[in-house]
PDB file of N, CA and C in Angstrom:
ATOM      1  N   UNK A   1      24.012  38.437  11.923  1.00  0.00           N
ATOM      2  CA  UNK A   1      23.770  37.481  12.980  1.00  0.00           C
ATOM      3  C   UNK A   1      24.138  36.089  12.470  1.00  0.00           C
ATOM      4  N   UNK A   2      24.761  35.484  12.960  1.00  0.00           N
ATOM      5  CA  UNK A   2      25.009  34.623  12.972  1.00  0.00           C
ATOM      6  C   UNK A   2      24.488  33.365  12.793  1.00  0.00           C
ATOM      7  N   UNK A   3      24.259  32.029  11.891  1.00  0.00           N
ATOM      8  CA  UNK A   3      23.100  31.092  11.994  1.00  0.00           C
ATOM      9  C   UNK A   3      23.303  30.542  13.627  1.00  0.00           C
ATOM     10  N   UNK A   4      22.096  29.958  13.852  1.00  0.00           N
ATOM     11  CA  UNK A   4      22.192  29.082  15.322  1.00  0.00           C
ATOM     12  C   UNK A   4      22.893  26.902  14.812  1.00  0.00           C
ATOM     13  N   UNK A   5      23.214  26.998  15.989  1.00  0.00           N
ATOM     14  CA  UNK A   5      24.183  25.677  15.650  1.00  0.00           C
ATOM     15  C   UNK A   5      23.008  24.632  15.313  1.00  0.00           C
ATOM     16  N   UNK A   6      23.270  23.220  14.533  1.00  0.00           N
ATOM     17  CA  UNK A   6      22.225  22.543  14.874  1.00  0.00           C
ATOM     18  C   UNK A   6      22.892  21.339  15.316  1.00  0.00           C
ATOM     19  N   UNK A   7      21.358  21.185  16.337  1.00  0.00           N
ATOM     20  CA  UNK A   7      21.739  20.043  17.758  1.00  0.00           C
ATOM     21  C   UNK A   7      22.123  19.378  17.024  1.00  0.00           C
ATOM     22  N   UNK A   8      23.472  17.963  18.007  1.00  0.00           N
ATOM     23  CA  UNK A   8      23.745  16.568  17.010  1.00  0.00           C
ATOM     24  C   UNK A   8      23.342  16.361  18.353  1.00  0.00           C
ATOM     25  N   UNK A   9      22.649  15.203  17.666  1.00  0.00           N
ATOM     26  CA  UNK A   9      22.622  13.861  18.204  1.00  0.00           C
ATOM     27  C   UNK A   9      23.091  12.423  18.783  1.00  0.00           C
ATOM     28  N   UNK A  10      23.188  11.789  19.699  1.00  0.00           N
ATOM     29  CA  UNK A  10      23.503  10.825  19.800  1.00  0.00           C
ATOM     30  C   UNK A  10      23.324   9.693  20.393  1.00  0.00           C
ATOM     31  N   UNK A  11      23.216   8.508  19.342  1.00  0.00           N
ATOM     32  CA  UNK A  11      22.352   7.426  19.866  1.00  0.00           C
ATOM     33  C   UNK A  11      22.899   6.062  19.557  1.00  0.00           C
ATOM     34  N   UNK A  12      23.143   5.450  20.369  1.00  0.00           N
ATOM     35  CA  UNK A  12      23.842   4.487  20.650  1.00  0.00           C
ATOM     36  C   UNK A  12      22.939   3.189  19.240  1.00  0.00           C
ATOM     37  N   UNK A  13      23.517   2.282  19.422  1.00  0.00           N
ATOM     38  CA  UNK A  13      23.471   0.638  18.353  1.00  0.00           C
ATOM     39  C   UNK A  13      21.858   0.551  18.915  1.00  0.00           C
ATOM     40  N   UNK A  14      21.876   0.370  20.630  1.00  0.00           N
ATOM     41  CA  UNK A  14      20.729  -0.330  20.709  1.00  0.00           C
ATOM     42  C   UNK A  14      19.213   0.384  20.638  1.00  0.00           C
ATOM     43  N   UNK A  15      19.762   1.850  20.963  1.00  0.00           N
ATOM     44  CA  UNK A  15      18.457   3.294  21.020  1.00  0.00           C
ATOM     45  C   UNK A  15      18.259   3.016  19.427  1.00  0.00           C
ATOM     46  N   UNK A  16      18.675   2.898  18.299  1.00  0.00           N
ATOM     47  CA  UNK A  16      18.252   2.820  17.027  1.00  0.00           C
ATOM     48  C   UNK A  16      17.569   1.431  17.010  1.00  0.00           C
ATOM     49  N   UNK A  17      17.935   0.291  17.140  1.00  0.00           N
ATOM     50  CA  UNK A  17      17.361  -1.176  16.862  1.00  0.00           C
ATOM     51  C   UNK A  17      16.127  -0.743  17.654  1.00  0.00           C
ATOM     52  N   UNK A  18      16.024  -0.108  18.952  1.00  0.00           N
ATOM     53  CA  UNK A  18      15.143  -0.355  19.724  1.00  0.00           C
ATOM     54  C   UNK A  18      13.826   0.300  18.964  1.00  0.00           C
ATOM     55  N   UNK A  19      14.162   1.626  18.700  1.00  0.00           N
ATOM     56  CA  UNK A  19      13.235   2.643  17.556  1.00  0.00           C
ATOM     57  C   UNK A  19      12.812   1.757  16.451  1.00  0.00           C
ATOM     58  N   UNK A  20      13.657   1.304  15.491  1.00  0.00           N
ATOM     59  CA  UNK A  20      13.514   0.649  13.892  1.00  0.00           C
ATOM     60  C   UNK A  20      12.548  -0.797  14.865  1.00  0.00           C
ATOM     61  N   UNK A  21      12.318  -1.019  15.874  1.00  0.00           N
ATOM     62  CA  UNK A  21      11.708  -2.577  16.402  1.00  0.00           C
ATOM     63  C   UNK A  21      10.428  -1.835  16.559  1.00  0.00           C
ATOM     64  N   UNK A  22      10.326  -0.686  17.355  1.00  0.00           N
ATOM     65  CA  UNK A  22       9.472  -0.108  17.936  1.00  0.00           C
ATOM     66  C   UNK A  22       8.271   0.679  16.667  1.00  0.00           C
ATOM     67  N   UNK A  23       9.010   1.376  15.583  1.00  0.00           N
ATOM     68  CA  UNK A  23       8.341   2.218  14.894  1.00  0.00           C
ATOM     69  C   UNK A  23       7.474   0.595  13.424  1.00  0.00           C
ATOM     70  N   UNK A  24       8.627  -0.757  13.377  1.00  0.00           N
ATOM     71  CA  UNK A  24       8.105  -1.508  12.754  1.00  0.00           C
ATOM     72  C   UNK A  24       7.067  -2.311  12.878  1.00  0.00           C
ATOM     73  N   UNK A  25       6.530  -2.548  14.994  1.00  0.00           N
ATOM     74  CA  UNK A  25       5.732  -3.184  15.213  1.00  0.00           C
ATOM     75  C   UNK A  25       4.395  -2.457  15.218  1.00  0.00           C
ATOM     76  N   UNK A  26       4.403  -1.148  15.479  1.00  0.00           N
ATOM     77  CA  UNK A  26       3.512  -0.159  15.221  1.00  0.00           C
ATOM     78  C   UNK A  26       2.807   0.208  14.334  1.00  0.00           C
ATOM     79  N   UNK A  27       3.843   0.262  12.561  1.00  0.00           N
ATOM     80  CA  UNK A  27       3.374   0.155  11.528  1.00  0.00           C
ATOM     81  C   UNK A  27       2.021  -0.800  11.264  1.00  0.00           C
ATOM     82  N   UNK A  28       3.205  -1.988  11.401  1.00  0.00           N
ATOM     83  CA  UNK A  28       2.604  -3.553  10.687  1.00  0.00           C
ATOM     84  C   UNK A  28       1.175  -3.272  11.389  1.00  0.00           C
ATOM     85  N   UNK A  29       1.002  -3.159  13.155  1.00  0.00           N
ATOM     86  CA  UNK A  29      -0.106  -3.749  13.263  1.00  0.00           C
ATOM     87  C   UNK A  29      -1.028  -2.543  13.301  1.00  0.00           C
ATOM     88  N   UNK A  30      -1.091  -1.442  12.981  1.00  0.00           N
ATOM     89  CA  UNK A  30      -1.821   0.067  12.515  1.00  0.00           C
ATOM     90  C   UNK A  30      -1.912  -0.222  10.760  1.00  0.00           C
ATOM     91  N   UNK A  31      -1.423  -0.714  10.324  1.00  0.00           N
ATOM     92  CA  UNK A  31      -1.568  -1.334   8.779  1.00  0.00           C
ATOM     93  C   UNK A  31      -2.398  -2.357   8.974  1.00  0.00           C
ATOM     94  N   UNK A  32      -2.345  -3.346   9.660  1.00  0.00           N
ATOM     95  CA  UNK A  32      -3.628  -4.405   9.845  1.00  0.00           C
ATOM     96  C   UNK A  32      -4.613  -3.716  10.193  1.00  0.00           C
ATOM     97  N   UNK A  33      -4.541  -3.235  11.222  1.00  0.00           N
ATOM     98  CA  UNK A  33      -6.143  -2.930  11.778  1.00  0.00           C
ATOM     99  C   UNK A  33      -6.924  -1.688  10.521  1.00  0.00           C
ATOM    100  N   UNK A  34      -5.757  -0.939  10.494  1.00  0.00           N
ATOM    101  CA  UNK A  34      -6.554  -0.425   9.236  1.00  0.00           C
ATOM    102  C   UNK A  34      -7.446  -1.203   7.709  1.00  0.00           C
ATOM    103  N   UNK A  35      -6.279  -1.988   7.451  1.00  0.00           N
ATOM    104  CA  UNK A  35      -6.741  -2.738   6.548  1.00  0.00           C
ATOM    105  C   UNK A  35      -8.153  -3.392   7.180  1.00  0.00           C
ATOM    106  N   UNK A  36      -7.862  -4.196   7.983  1.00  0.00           N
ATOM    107  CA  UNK A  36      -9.255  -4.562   8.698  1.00  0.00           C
ATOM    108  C   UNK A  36     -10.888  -3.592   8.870  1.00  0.00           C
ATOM    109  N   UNK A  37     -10.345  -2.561   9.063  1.00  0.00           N
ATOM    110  CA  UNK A  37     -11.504  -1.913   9.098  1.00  0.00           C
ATOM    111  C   UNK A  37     -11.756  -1.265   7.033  1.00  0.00           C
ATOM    112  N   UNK A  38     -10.703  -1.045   6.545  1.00  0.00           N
ATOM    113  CA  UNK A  38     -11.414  -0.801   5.442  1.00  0.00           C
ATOM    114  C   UNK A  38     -11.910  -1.933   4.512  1.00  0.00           C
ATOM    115  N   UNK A  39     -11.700  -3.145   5.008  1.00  0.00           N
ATOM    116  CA  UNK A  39     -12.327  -3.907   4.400  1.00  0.00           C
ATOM    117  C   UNK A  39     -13.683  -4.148   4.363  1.00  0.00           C
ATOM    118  N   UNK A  40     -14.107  -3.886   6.116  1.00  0.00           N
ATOM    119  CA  UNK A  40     -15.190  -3.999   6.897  1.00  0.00           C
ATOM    120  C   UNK A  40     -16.105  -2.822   6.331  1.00  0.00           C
ATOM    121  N   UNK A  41     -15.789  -1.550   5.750  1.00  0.00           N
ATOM    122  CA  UNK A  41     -16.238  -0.567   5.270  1.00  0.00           C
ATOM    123  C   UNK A  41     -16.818  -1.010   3.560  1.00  0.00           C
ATOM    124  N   UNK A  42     -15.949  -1.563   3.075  1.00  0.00           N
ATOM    125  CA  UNK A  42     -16.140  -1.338   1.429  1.00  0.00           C
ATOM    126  C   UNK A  42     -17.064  -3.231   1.944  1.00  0.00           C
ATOM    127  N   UNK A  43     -17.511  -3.666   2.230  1.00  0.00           N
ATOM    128  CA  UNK A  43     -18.125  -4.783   1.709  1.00  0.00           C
ATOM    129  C   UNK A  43     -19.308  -4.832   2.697  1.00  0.00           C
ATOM    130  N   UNK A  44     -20.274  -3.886   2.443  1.00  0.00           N
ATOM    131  CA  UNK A  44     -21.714  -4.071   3.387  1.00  0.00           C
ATOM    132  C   UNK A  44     -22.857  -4.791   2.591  1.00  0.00           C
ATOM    133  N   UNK A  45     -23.155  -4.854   1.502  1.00  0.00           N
ATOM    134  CA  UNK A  45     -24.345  -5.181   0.792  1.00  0.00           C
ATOM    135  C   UNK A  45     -24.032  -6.911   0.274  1.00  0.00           C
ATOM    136  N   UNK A  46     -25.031  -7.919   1.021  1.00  0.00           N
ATOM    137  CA  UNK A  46     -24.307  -8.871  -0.342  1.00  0.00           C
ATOM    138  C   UNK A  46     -25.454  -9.523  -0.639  1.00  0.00           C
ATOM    139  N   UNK A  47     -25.270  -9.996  -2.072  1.00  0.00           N
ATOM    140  CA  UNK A  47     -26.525 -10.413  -2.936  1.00  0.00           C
ATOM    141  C   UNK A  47     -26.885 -11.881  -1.920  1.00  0.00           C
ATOM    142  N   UNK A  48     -28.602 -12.093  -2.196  1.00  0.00           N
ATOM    143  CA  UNK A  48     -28.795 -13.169  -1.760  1.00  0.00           C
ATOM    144  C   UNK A  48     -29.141 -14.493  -2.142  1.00  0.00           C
ATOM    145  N   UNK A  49     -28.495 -14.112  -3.936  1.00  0.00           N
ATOM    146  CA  UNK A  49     -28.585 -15.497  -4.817  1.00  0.00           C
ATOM    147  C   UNK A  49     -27.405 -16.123  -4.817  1.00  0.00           C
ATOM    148  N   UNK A  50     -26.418 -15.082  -5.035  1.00  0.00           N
ATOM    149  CA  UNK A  50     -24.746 -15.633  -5.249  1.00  0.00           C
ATOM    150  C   UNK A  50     -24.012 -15.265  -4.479  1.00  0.00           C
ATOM    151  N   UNK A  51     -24.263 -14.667  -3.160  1.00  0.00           N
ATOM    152  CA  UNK A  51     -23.347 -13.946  -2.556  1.00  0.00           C
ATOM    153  C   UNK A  51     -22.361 -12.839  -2.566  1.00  0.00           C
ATOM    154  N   UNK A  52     -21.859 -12.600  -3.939  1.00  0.00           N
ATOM    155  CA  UNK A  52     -21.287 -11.373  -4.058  1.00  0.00           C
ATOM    156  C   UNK A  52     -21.820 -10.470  -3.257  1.00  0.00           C
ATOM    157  N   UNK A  53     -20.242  -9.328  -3.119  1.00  0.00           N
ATOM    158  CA  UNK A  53     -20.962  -8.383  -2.533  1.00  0.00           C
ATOM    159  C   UNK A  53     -20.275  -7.068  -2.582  1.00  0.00           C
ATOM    160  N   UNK A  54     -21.208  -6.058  -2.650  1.00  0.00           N
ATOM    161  CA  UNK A  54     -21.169  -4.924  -2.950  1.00  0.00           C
ATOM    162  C   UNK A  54     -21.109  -3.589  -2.126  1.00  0.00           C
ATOM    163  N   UNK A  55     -20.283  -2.545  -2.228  1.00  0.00           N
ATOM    164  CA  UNK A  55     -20.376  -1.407  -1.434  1.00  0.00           C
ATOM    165  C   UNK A  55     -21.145  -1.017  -1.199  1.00  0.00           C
ATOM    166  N   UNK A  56     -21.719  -0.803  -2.375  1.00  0.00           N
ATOM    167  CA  UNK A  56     -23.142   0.171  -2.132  1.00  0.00           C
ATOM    168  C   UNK A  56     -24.207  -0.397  -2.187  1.00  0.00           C
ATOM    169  N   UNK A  57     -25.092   0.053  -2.111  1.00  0.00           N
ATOM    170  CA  UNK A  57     -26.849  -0.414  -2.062  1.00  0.00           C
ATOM    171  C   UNK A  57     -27.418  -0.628  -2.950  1.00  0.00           C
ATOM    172  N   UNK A  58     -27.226   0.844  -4.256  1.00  0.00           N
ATOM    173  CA  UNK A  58     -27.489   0.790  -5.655  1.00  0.00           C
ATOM    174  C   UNK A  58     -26.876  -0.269  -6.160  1.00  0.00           C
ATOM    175  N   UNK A  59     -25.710  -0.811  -6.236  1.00  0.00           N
ATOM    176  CA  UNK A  59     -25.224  -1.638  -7.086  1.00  0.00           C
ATOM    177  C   UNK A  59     -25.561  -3.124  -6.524  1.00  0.00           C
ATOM    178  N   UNK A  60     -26.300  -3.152  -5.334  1.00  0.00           N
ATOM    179  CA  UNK A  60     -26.543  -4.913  -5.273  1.00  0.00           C
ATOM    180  C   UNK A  60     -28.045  -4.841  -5.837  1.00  0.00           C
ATOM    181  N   UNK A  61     -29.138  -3.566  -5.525  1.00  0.00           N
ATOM    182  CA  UNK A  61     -29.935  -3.407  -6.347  1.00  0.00           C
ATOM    183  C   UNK A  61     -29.703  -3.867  -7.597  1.00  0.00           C
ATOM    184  N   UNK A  62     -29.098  -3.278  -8.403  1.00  0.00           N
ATOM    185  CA  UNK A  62     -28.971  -3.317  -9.773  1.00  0.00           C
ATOM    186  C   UNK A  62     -28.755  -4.650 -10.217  1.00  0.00           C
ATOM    187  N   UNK A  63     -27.641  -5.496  -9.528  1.00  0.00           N
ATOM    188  CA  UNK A  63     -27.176  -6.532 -10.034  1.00  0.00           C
ATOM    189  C   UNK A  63     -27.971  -7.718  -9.831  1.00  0.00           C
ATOM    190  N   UNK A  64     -29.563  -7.065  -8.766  1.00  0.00           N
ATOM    191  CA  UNK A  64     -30.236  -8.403  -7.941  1.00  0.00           C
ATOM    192  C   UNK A  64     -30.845  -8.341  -9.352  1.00  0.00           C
ATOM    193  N   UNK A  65     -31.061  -7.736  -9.907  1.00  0.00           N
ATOM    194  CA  UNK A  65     -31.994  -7.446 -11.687  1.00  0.00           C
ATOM    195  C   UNK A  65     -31.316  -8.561 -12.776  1.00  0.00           C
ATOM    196  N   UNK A  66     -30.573  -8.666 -12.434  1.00  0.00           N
ATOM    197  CA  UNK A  66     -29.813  -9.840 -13.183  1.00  0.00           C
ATOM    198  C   UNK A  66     -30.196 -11.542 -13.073  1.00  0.00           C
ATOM    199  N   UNK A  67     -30.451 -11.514 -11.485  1.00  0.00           N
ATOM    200  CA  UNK A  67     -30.978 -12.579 -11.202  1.00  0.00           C
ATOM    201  C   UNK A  67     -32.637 -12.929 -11.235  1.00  0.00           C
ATOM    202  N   UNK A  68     -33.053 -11.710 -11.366  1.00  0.00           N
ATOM    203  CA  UNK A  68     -34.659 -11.808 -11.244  1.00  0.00           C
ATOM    204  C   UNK A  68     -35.241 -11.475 -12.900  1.00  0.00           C
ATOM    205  N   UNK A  69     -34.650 -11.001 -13.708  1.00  0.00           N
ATOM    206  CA  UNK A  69     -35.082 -10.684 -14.902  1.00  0.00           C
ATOM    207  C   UNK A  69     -35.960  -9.740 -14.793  1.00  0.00           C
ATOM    208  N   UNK A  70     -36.035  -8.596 -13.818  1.00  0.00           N
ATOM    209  CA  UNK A  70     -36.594  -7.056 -13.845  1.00  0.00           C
ATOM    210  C   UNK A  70     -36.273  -6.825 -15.031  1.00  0.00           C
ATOM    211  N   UNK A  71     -36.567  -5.530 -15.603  1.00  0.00           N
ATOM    212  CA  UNK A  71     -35.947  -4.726 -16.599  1.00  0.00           C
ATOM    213  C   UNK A  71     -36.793  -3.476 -16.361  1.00  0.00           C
ATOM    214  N   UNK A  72     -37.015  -2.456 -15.443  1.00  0.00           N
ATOM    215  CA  UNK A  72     -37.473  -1.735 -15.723  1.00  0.00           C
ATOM    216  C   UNK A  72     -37.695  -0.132 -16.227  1.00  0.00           C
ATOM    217  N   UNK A  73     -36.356  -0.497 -17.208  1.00  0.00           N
ATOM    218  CA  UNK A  73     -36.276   0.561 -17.909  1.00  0.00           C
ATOM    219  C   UNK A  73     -36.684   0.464 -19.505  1.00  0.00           C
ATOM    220  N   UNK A  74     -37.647   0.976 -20.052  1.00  0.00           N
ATOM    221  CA  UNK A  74     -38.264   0.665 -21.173  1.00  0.00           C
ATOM    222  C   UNK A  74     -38.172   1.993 -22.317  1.00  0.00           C
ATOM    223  N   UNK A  75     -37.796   1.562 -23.213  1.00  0.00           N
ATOM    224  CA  UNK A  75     -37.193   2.289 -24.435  1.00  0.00           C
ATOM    225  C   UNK A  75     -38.629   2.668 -25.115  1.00  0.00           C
ATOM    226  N   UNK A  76     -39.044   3.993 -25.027  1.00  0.00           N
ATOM    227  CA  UNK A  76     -40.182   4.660 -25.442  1.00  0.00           C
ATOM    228  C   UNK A  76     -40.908   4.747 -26.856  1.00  0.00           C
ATOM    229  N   UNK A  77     -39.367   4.688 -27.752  1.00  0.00           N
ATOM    230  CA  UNK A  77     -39.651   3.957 -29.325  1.00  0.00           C
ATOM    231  C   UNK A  77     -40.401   2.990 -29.990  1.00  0.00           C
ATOM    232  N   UNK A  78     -39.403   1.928 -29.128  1.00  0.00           N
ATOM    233  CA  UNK A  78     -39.410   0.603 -29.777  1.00  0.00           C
ATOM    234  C   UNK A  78     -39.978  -0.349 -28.290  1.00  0.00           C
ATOM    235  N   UNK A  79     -40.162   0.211 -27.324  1.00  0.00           N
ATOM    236  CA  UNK A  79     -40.904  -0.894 -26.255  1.00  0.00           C
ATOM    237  C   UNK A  79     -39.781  -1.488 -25.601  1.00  0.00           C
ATOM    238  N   UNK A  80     -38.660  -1.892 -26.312  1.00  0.00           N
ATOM    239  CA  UNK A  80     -37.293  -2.757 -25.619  1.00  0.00           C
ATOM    240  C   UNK A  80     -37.358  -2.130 -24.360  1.00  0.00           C
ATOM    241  N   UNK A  81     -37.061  -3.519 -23.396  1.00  0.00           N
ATOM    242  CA  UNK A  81     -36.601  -2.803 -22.066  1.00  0.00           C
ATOM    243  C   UNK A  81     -35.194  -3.224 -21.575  1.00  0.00           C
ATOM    244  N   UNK A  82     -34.468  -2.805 -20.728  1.00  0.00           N
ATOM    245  CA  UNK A  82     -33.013  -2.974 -20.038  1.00  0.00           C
ATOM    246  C   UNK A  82     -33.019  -2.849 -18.636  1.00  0.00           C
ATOM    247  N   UNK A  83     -32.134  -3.380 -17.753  1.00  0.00           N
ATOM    248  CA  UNK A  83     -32.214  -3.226 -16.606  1.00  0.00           C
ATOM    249  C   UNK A  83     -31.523  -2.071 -15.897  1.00  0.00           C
ATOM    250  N   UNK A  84     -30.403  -1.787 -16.803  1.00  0.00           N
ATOM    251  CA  UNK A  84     -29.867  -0.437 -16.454  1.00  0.00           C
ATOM    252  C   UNK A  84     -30.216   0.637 -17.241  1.00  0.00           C
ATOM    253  N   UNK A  85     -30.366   1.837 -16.831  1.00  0.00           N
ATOM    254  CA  UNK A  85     -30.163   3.026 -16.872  1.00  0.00           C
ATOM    255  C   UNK A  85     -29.457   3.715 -18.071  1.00  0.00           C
ATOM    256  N   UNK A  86     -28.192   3.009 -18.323  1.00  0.00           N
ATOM    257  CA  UNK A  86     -27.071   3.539 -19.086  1.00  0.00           C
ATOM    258  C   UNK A  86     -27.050   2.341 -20.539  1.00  0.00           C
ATOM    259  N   UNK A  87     -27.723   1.407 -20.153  1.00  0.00           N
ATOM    260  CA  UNK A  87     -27.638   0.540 -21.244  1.00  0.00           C
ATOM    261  C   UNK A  87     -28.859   1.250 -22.012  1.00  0.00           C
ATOM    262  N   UNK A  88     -30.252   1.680 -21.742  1.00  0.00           N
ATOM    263  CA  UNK A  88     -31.254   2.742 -21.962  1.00  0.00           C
ATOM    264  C   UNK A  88     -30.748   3.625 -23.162  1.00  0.00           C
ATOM    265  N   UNK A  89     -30.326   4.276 -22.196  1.00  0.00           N
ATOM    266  CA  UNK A  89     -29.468   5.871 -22.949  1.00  0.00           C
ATOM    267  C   UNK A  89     -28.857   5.649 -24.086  1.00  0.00           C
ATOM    268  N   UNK A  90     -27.552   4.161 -24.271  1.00  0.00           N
ATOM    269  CA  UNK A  90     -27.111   4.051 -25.040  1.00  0.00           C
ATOM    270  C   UNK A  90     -27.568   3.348 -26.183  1.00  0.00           C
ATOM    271  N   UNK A  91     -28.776   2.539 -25.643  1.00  0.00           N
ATOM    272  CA  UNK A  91     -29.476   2.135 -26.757  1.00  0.00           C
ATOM    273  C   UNK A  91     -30.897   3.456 -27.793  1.00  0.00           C
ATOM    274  N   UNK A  92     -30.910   4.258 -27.064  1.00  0.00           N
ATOM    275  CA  UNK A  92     -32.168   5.274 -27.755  1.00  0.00           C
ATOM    276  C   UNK A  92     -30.599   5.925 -28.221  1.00  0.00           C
ATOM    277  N   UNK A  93     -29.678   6.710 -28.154  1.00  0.00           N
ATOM    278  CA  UNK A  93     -28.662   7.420 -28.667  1.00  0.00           C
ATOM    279  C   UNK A  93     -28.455   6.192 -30.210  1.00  0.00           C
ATOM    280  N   UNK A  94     -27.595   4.673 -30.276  1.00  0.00           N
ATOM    281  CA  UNK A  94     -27.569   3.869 -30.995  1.00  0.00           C
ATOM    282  C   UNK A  94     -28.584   3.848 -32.069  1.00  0.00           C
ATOM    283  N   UNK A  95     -29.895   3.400 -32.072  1.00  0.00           N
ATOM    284  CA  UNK A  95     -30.902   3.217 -32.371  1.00  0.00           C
ATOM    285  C   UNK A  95     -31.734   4.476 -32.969  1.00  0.00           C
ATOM    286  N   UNK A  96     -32.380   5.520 -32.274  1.00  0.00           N
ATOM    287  CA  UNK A  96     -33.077   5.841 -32.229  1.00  0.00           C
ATOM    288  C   UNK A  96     -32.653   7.903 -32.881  1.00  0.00           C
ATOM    289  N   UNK A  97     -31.955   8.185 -32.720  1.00  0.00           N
ATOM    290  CA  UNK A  97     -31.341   9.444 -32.732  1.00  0.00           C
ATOM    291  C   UNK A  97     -30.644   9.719 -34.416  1.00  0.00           C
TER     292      UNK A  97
END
């Protein structure tokens, strides 16, 4: 059997400009609005000493500890305390182990 033919096409100067105008204004402004909304997504939390601001919840938590001098993570050894979690860990591993 024979292959089947494939269609040609044909499209004039202005059916292409009109497409390449058409598919570029579409982009750009589906690229804005996107951008727009993922901006609107990644920046919900913001601190209320310095303004920064943060995605998540945990991390404006964490960083409000900076401004308030919390620390309430306390090293069971030696009494030292830290405000994070991971500074903790790495200080009883450092220290203590």
């Amino acid at each position: 059997m024979p292959p089947s033919p494939i269609p040609v096409y044909s499209y004039s100067d202005d059916d292409v400009r009109n497409l390449r105008m058409s598919l570029s204004s579409k982009s750009s402004s589906s690229a804005s609005m996107l951008t727009s909304q993922r901006s609107l997504e990644n920046i919900r939390h913001e601190c209320p000493y310095c303004r920064r601001q943060f995605r998540r919840k945990h991390d404006l938590q964490r960083h409000i500890r900076l401004h308030t001098g919390e620390r309430p993570y306390r090293c069971d050894n030696c009494s030292k305390s830290f405000y994070r979690t991971d500074a903790l860990v790495r200080h009883v591993r450092s220290e203590h182990l």
